[in-house]
PDB file of N, CA and C in Angstrom:
ATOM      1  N   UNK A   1     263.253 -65.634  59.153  1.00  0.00           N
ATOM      2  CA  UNK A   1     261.942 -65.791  58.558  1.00  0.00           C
ATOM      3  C   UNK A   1     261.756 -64.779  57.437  1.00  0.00           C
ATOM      4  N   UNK A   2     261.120 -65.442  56.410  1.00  0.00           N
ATOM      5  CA  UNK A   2     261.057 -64.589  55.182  1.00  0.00           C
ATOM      6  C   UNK A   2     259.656 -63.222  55.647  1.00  0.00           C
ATOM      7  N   UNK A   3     259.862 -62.360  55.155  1.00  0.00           N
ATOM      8  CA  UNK A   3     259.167 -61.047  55.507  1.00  0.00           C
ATOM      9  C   UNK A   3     257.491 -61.915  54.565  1.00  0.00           C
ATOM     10  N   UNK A   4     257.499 -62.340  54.120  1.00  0.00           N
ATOM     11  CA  UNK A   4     256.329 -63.061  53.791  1.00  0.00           C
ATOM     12  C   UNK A   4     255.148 -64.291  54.797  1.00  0.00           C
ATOM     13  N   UNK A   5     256.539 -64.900  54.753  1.00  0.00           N
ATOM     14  CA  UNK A   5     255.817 -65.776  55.919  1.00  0.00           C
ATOM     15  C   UNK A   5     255.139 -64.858  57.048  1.00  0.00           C
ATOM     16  N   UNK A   6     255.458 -63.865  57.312  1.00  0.00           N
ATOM     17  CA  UNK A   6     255.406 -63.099  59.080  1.00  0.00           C
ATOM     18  C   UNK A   6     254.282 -62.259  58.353  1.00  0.00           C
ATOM     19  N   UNK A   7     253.761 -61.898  57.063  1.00  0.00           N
ATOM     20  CA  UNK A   7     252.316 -61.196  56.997  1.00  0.00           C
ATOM     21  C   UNK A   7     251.550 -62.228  57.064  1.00  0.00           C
ATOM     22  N   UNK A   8     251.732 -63.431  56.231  1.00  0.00           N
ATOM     23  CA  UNK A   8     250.727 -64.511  56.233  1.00  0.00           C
ATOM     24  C   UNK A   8     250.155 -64.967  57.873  1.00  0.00           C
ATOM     25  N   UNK A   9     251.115 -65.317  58.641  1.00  0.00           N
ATOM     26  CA  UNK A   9     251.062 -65.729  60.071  1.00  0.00           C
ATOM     27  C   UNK A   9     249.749 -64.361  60.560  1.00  0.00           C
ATOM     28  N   UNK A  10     250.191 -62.800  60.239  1.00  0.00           N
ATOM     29  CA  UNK A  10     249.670 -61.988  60.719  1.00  0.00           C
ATOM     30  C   UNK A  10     248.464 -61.964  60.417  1.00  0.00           C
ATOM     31  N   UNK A  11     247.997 -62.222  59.177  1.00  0.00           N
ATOM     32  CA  UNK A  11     246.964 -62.347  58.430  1.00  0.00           C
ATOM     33  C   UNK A  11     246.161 -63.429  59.050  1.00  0.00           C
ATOM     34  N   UNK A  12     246.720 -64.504  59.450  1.00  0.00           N
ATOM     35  CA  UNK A  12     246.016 -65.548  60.185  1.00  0.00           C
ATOM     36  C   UNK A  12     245.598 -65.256  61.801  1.00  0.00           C
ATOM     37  N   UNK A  13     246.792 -64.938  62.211  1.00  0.00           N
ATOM     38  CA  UNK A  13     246.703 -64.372  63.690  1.00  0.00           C
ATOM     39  C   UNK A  13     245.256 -63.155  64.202  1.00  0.00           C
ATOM     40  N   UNK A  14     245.374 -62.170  63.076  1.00  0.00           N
ATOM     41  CA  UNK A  14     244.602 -61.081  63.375  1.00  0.00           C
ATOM     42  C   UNK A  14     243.495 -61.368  63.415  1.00  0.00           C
ATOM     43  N   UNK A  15     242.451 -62.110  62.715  1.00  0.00           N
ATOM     44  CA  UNK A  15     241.725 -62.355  62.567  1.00  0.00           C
ATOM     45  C   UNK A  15     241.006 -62.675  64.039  1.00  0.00           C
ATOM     46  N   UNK A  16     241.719 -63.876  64.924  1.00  0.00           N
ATOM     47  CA  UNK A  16     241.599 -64.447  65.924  1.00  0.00           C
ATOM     48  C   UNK A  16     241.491 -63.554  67.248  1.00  0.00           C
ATOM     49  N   UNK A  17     242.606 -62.488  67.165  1.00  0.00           N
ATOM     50  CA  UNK A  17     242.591 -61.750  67.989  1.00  0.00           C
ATOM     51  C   UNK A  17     241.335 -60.748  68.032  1.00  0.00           C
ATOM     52  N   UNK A  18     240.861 -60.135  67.130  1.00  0.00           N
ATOM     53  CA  UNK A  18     239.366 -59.785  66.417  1.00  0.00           C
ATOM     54  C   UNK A  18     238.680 -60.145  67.310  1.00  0.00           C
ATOM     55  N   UNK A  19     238.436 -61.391  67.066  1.00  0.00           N
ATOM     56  CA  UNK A  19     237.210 -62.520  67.635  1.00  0.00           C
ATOM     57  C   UNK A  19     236.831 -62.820  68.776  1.00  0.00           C
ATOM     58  N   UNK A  20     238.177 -62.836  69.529  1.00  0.00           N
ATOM     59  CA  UNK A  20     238.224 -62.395  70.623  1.00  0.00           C
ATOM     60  C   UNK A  20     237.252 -61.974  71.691  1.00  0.00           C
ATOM     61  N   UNK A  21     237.151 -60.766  71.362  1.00  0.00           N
ATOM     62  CA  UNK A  21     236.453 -59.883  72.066  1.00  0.00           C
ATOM     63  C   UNK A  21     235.162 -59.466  71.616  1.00  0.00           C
ATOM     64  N   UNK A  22     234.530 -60.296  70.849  1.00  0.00           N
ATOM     65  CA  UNK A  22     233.602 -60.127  70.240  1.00  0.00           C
ATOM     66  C   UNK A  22     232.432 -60.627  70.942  1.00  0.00           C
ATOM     67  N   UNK A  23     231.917 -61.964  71.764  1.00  0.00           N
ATOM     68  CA  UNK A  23     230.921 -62.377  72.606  1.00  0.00           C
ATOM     69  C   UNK A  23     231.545 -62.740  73.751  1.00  0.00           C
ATOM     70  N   UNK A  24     230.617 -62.832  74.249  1.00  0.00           N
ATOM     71  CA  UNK A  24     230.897 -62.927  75.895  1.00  0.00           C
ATOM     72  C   UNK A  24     230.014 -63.848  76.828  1.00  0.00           C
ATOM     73  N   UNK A  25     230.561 -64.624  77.385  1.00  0.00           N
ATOM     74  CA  UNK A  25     230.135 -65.537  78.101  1.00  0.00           C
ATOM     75  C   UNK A  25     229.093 -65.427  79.567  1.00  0.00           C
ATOM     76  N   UNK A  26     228.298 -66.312  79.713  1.00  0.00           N
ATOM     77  CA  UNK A  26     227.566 -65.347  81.151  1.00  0.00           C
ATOM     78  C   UNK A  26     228.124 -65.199  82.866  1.00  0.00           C
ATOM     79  N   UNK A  27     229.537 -65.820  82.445  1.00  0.00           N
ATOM     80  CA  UNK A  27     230.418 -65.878  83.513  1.00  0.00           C
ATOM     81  C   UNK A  27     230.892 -64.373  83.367  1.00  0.00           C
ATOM     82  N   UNK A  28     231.064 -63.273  82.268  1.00  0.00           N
ATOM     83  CA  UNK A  28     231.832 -62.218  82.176  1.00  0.00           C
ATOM     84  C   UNK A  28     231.146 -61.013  82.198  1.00  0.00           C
ATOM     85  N   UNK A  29     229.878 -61.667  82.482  1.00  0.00           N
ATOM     86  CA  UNK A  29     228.801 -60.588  82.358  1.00  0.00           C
ATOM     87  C   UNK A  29     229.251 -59.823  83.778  1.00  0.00           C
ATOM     88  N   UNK A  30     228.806 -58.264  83.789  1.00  0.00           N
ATOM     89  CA  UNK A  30     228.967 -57.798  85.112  1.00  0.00           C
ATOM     90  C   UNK A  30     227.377 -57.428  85.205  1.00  0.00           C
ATOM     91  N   UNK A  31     226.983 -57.072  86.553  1.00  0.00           N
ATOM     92  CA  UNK A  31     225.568 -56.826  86.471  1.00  0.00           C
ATOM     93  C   UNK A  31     225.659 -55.148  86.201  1.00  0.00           C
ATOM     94  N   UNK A  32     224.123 -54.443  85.568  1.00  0.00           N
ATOM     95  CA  UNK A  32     224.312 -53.373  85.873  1.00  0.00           C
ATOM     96  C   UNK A  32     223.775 -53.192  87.134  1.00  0.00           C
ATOM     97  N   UNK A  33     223.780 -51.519  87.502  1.00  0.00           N
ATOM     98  CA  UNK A  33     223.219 -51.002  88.412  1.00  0.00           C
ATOM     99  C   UNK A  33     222.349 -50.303  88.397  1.00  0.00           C
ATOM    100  N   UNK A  34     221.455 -51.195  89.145  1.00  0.00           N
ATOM    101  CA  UNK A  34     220.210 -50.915  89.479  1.00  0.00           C
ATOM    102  C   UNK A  34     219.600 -50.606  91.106  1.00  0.00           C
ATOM    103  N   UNK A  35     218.605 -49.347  90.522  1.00  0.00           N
ATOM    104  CA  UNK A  35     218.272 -48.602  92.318  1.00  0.00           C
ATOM    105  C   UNK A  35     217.456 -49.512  92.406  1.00  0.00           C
ATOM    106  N   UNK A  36     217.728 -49.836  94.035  1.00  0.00           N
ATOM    107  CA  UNK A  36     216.675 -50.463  94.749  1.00  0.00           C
ATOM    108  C   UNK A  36     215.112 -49.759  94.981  1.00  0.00           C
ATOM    109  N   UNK A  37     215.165 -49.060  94.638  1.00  0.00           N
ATOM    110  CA  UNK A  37     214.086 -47.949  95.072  1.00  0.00           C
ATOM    111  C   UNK A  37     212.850 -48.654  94.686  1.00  0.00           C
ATOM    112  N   UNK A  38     212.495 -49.445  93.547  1.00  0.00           N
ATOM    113  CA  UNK A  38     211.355 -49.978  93.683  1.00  0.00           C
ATOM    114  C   UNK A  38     211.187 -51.122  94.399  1.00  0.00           C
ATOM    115  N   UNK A  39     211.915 -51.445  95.092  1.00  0.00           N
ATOM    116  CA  UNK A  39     212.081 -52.747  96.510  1.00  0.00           C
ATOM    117  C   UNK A  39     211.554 -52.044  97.568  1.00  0.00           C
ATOM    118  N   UNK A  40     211.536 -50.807  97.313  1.00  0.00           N
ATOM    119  CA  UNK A  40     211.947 -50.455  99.064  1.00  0.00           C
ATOM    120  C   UNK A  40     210.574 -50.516 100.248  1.00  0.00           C
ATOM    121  N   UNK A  41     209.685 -50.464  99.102  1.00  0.00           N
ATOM    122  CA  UNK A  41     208.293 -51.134  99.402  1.00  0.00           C
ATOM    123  C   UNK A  41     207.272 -52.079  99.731  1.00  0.00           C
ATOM    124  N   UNK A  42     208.423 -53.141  99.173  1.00  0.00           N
ATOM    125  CA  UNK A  42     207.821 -54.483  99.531  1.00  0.00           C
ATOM    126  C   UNK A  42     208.458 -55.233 100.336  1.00  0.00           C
ATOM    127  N   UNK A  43     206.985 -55.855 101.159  1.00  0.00           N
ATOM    128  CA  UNK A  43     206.932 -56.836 102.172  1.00  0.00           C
ATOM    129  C   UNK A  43     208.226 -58.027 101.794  1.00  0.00           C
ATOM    130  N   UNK A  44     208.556 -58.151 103.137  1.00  0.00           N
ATOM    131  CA  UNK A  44     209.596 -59.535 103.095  1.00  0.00           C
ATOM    132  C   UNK A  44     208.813 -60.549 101.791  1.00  0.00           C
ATOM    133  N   UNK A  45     207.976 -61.085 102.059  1.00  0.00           N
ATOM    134  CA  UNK A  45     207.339 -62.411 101.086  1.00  0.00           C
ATOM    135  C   UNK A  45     207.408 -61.796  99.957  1.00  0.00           C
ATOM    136  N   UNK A  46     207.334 -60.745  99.856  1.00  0.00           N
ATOM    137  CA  UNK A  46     207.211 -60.114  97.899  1.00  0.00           C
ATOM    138  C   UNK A  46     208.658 -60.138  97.999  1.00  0.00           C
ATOM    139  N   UNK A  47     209.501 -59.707  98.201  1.00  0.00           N
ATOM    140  CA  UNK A  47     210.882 -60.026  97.756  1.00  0.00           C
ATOM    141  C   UNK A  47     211.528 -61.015  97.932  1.00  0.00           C
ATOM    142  N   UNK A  48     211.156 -61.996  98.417  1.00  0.00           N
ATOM    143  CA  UNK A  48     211.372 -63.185  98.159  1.00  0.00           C
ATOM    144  C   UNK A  48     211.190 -63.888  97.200  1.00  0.00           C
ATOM    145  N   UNK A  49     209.472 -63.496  96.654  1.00  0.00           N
ATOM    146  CA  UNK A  49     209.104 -63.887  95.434  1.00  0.00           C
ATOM    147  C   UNK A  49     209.613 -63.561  94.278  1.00  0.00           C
ATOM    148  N   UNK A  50     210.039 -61.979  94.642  1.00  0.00           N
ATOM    149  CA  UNK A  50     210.589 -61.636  93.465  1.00  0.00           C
ATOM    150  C   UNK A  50     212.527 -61.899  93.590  1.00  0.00           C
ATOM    151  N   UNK A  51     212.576 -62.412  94.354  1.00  0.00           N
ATOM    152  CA  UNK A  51     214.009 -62.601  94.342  1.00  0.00           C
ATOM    153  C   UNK A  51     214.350 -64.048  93.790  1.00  0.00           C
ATOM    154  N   UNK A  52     213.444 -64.590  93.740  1.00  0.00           N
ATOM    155  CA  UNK A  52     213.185 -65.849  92.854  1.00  0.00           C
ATOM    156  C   UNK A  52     212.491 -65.805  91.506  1.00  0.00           C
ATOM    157  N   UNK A  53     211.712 -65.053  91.083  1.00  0.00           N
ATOM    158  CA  UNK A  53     211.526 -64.595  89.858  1.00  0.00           C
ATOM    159  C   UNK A  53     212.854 -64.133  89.282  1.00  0.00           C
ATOM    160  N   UNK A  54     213.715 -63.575  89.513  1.00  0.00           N
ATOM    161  CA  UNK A  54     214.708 -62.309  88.508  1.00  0.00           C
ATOM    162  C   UNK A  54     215.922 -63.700  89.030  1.00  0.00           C
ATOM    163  N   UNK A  55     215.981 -64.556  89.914  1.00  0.00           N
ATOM    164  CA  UNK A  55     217.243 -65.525  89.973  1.00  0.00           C
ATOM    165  C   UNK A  55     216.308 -66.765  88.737  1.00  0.00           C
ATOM    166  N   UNK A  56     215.434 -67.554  88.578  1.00  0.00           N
ATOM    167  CA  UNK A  56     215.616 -67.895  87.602  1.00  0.00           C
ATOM    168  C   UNK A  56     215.078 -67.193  86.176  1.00  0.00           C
ATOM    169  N   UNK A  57     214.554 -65.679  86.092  1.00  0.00           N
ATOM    170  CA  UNK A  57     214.863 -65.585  84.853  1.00  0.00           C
ATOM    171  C   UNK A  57     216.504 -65.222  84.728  1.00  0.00           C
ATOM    172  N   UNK A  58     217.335 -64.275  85.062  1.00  0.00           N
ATOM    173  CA  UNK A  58     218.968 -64.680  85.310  1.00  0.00           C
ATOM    174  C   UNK A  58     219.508 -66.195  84.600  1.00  0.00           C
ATOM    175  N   UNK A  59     219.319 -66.821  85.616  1.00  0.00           N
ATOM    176  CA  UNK A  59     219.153 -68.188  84.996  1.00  0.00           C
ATOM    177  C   UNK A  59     219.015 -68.793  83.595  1.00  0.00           C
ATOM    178  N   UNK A  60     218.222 -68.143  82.753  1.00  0.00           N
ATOM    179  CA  UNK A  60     217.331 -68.473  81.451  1.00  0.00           C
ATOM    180  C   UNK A  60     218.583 -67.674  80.760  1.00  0.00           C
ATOM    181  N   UNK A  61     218.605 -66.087  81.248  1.00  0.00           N
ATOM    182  CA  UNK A  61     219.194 -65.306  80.183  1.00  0.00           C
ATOM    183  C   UNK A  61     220.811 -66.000  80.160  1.00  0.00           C
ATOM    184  N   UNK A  62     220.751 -66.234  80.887  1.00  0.00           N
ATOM    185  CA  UNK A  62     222.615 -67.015  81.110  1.00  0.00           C
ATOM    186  C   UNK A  62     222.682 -67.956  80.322  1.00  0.00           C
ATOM    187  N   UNK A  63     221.977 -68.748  80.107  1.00  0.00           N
ATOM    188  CA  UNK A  63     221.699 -69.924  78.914  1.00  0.00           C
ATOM    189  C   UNK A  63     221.880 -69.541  77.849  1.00  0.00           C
ATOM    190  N   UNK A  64     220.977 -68.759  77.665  1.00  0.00           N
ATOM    191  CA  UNK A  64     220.700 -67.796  76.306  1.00  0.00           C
ATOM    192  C   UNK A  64     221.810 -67.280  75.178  1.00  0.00           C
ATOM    193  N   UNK A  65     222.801 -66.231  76.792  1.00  0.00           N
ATOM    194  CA  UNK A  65     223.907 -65.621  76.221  1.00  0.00           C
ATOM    195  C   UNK A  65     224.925 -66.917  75.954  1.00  0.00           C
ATOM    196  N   UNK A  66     224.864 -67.885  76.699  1.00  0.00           N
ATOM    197  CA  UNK A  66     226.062 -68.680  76.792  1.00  0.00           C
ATOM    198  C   UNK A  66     225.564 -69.316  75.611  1.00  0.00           C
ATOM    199  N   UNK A  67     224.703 -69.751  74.799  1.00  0.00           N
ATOM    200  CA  UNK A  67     224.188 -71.050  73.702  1.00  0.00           C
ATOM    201  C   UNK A  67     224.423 -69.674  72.586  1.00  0.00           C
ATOM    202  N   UNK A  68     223.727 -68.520  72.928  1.00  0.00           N
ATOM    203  CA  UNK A  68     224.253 -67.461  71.596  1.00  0.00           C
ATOM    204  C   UNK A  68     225.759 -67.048  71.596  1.00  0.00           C
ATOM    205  N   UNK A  69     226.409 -67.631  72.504  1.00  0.00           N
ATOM    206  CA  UNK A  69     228.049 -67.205  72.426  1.00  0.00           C
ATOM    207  C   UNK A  69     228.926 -68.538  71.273  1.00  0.00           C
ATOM    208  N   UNK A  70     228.417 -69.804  72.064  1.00  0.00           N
ATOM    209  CA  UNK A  70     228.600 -71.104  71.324  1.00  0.00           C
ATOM    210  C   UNK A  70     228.381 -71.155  70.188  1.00  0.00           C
ATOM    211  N   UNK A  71     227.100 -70.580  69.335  1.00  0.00           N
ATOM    212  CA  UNK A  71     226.822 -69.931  68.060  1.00  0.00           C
ATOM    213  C   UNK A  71     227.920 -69.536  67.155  1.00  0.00           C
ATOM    214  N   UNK A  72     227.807 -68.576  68.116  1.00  0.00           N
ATOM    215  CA  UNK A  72     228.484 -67.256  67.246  1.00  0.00           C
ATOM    216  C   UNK A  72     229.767 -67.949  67.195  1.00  0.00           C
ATOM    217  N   UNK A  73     230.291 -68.786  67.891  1.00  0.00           N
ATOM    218  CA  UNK A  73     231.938 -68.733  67.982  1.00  0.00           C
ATOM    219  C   UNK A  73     231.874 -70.291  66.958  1.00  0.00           C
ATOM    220  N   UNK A  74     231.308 -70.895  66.907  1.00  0.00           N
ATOM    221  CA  UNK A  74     231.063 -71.994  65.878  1.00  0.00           C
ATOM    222  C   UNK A  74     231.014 -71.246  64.565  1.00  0.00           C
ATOM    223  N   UNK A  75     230.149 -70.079  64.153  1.00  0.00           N
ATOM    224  CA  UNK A  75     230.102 -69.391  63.311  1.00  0.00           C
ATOM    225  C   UNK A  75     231.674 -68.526  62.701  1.00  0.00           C
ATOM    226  N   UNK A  76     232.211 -67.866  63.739  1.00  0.00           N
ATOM    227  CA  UNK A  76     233.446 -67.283  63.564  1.00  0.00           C
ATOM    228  C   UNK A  76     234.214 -68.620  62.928  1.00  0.00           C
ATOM    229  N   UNK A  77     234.018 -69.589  63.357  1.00  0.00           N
ATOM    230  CA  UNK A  77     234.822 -70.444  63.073  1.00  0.00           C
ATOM    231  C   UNK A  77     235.563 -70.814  61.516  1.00  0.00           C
ATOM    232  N   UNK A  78     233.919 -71.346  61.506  1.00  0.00           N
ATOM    233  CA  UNK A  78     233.709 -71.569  59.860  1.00  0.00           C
ATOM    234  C   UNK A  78     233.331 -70.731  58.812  1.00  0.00           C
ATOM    235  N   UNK A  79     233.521 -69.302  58.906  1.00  0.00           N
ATOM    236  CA  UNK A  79     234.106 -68.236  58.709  1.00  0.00           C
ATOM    237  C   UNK A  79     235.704 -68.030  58.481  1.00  0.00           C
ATOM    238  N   UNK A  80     236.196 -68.764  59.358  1.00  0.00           N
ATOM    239  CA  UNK A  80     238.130 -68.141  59.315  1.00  0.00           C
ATOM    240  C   UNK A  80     238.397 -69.257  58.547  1.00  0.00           C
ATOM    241  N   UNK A  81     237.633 -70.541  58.227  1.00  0.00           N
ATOM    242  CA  UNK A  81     238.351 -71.647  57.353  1.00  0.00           C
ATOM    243  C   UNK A  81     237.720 -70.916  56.333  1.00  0.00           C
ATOM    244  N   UNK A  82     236.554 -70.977  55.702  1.00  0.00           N
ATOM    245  CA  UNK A  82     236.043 -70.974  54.302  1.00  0.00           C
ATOM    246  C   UNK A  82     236.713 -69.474  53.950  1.00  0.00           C
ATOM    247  N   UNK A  83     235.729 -68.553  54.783  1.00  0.00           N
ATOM    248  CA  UNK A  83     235.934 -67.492  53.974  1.00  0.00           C
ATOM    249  C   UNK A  83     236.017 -66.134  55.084  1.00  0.00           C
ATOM    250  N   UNK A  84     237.474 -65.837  55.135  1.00  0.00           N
ATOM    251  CA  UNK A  84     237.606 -65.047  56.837  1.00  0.00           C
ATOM    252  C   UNK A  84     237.125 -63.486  56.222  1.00  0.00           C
ATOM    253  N   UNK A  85     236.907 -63.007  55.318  1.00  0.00           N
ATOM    254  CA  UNK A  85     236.507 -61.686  55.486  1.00  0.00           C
ATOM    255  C   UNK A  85     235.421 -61.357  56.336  1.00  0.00           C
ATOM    256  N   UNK A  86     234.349 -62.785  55.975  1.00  0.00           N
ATOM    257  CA  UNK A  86     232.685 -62.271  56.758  1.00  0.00           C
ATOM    258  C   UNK A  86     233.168 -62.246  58.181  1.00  0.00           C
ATOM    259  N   UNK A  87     234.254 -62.584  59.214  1.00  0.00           N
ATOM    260  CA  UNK A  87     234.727 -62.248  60.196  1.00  0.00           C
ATOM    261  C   UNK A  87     234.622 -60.952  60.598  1.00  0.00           C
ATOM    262  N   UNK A  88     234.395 -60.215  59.469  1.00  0.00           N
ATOM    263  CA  UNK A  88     234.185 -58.566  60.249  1.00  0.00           C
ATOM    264  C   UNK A  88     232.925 -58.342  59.932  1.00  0.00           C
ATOM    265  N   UNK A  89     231.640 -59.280  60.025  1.00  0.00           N
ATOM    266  CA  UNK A  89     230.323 -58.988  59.189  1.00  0.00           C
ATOM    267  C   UNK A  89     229.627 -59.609  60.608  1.00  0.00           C
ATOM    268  N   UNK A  90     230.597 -60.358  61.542  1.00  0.00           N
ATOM    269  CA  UNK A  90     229.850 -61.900  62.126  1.00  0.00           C
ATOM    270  C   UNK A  90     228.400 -60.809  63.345  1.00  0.00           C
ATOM    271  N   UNK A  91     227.937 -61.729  63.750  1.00  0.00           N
ATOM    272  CA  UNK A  91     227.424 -60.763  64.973  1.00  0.00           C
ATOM    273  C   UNK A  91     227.358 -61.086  66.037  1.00  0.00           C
ATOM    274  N   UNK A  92     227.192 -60.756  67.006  1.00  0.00           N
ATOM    275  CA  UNK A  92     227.467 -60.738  68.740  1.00  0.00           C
ATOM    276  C   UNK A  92     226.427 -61.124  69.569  1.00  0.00           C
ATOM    277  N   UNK A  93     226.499 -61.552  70.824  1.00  0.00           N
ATOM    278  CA  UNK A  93     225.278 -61.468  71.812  1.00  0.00           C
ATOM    279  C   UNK A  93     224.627 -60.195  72.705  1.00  0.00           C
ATOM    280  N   UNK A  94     225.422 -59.455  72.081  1.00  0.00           N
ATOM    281  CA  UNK A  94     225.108 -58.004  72.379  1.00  0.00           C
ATOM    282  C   UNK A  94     223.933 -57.753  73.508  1.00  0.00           C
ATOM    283  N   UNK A  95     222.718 -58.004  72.485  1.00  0.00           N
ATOM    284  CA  UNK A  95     221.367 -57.913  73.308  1.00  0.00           C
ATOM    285  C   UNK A  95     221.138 -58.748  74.203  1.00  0.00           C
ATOM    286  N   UNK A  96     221.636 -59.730  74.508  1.00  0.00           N
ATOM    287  CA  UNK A  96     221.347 -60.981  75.230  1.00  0.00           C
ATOM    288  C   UNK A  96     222.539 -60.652  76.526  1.00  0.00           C
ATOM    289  N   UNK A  97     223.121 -60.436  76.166  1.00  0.00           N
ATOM    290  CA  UNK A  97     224.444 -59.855  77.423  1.00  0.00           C
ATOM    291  C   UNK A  97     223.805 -58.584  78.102  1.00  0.00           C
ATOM    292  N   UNK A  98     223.056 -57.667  77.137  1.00  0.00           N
ATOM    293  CA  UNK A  98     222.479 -56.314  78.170  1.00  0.00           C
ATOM    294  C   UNK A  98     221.870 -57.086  78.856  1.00  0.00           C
ATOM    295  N   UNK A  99     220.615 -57.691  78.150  1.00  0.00           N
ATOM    296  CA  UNK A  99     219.767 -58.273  78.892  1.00  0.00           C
ATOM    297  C   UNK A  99     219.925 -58.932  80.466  1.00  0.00           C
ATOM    298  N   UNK A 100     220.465 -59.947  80.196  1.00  0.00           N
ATOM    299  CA  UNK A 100     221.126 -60.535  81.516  1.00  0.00           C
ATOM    300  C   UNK A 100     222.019 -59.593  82.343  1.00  0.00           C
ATOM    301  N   UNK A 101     222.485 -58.476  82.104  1.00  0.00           N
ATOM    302  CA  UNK A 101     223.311 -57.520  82.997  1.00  0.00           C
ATOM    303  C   UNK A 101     222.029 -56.856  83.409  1.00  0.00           C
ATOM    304  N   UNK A 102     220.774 -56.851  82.783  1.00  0.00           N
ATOM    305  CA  UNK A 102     220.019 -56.047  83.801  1.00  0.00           C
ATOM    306  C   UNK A 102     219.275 -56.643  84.964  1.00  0.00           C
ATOM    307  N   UNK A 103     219.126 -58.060  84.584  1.00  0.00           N
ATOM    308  CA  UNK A 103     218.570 -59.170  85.733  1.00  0.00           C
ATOM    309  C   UNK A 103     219.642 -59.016  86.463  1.00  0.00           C
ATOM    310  N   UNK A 104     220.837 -59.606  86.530  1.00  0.00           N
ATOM    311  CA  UNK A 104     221.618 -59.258  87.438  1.00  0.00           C
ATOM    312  C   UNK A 104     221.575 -58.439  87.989  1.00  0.00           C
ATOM    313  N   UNK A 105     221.386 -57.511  87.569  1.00  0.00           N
ATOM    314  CA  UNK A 105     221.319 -55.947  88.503  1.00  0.00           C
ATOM    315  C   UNK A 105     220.176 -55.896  89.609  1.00  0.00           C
ATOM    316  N   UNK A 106     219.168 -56.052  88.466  1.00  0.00           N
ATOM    317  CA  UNK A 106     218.011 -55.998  89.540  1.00  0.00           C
ATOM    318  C   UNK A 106     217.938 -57.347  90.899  1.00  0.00           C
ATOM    319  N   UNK A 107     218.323 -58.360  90.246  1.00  0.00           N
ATOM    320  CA  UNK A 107     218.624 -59.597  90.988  1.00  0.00           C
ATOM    321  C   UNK A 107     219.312 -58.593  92.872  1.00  0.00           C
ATOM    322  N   UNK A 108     220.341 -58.275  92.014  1.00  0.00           N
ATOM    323  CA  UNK A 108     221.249 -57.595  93.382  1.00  0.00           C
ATOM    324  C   UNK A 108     220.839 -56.630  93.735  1.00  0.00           C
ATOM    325  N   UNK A 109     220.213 -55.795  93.380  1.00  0.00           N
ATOM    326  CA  UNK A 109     219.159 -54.484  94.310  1.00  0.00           C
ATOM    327  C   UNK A 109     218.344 -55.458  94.918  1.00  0.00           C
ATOM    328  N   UNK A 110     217.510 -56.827  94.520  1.00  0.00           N
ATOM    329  CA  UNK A 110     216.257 -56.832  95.191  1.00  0.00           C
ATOM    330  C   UNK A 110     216.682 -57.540  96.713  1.00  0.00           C
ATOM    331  N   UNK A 111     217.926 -58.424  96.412  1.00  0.00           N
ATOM    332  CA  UNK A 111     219.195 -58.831  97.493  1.00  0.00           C
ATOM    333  C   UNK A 111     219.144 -58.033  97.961  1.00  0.00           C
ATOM    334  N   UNK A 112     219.923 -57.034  98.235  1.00  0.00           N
ATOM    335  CA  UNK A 112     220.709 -55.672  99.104  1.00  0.00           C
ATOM    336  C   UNK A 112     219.038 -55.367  99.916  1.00  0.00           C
ATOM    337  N   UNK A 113     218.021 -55.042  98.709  1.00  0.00           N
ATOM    338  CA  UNK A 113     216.710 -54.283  99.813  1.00  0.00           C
ATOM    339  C   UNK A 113     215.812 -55.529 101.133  1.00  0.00           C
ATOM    340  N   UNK A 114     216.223 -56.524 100.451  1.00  0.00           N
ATOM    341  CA  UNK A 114     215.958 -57.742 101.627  1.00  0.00           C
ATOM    342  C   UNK A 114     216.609 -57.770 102.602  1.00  0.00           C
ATOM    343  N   UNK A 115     218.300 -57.822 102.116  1.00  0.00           N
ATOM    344  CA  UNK A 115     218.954 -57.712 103.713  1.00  0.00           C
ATOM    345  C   UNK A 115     218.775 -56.411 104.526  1.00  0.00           C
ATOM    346  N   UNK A 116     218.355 -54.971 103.903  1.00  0.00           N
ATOM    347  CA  UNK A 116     217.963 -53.983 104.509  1.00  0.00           C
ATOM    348  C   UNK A 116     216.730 -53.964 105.743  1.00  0.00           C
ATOM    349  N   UNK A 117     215.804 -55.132 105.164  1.00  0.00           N
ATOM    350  CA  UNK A 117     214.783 -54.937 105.778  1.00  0.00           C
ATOM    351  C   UNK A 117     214.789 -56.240 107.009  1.00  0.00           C
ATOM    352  N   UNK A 118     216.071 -57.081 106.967  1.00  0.00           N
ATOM    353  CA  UNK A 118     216.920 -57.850 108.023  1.00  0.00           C
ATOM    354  C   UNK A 118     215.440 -59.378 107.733  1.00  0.00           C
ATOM    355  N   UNK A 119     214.736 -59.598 106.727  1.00  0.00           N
ATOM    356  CA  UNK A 119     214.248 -60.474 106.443  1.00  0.00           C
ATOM    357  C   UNK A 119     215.195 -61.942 106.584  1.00  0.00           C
TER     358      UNK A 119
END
């Protein structure tokens, strides 16, 4: 292979690999961690309620990140045909991925303080 061909390939390749790691799906989300400590107060029926509040907002934000991932990666796309520099300009679900890592979190503290209280 001509030493030409193998930058061009690289030139094409890199880009992709980039991109990569750039959004994230709401399957890859991890939750953060969050103290139960403001659970530790409430009655069985309030954490129930609220354990259904924070599972479908969860729910919502998972949409969210996953339709702003679909975006963005439609975007990267037509970016690497037209014009691949803006590939290092593109932007992420960043906020939408914290977001949903903190429902998750709290989601699973308000879990853990329910089974504590053997509800």
């Amino acid at each position: 292979m001509k030493l030409k061909t193998v930058f061009a390939n690289i030139l094409i390749v890199a880009p992709l690999v980039i991109i990569q790691g750039c959004s994230l799906s709401s399957a890859e989300v991890m939750p953060e961690h969050v103290s139960g400590f403001e659970y530790k107060k409430m009655t069985c029926d309030e954490l129930e309620g609220e354990i259904g509040y924070l599972q479908r907002a969860a729910n919502e934000a998972a949409g969210v990140v996953d339709q702003r991932k679909t975006t963005q990666d439609a975007k990267d796309g037509a970016a690497l045909v037209f014009l691949w520099p803006l590939l290092f300009i593109t932007d992420t679900n960043g906020p939408e991925v914290k977001k949903y890592a903190t429902l998750k979190g709290e989601y699973e503290a308000a879990k853990r303080s329910h089974r504590r209280k053997g509800c």
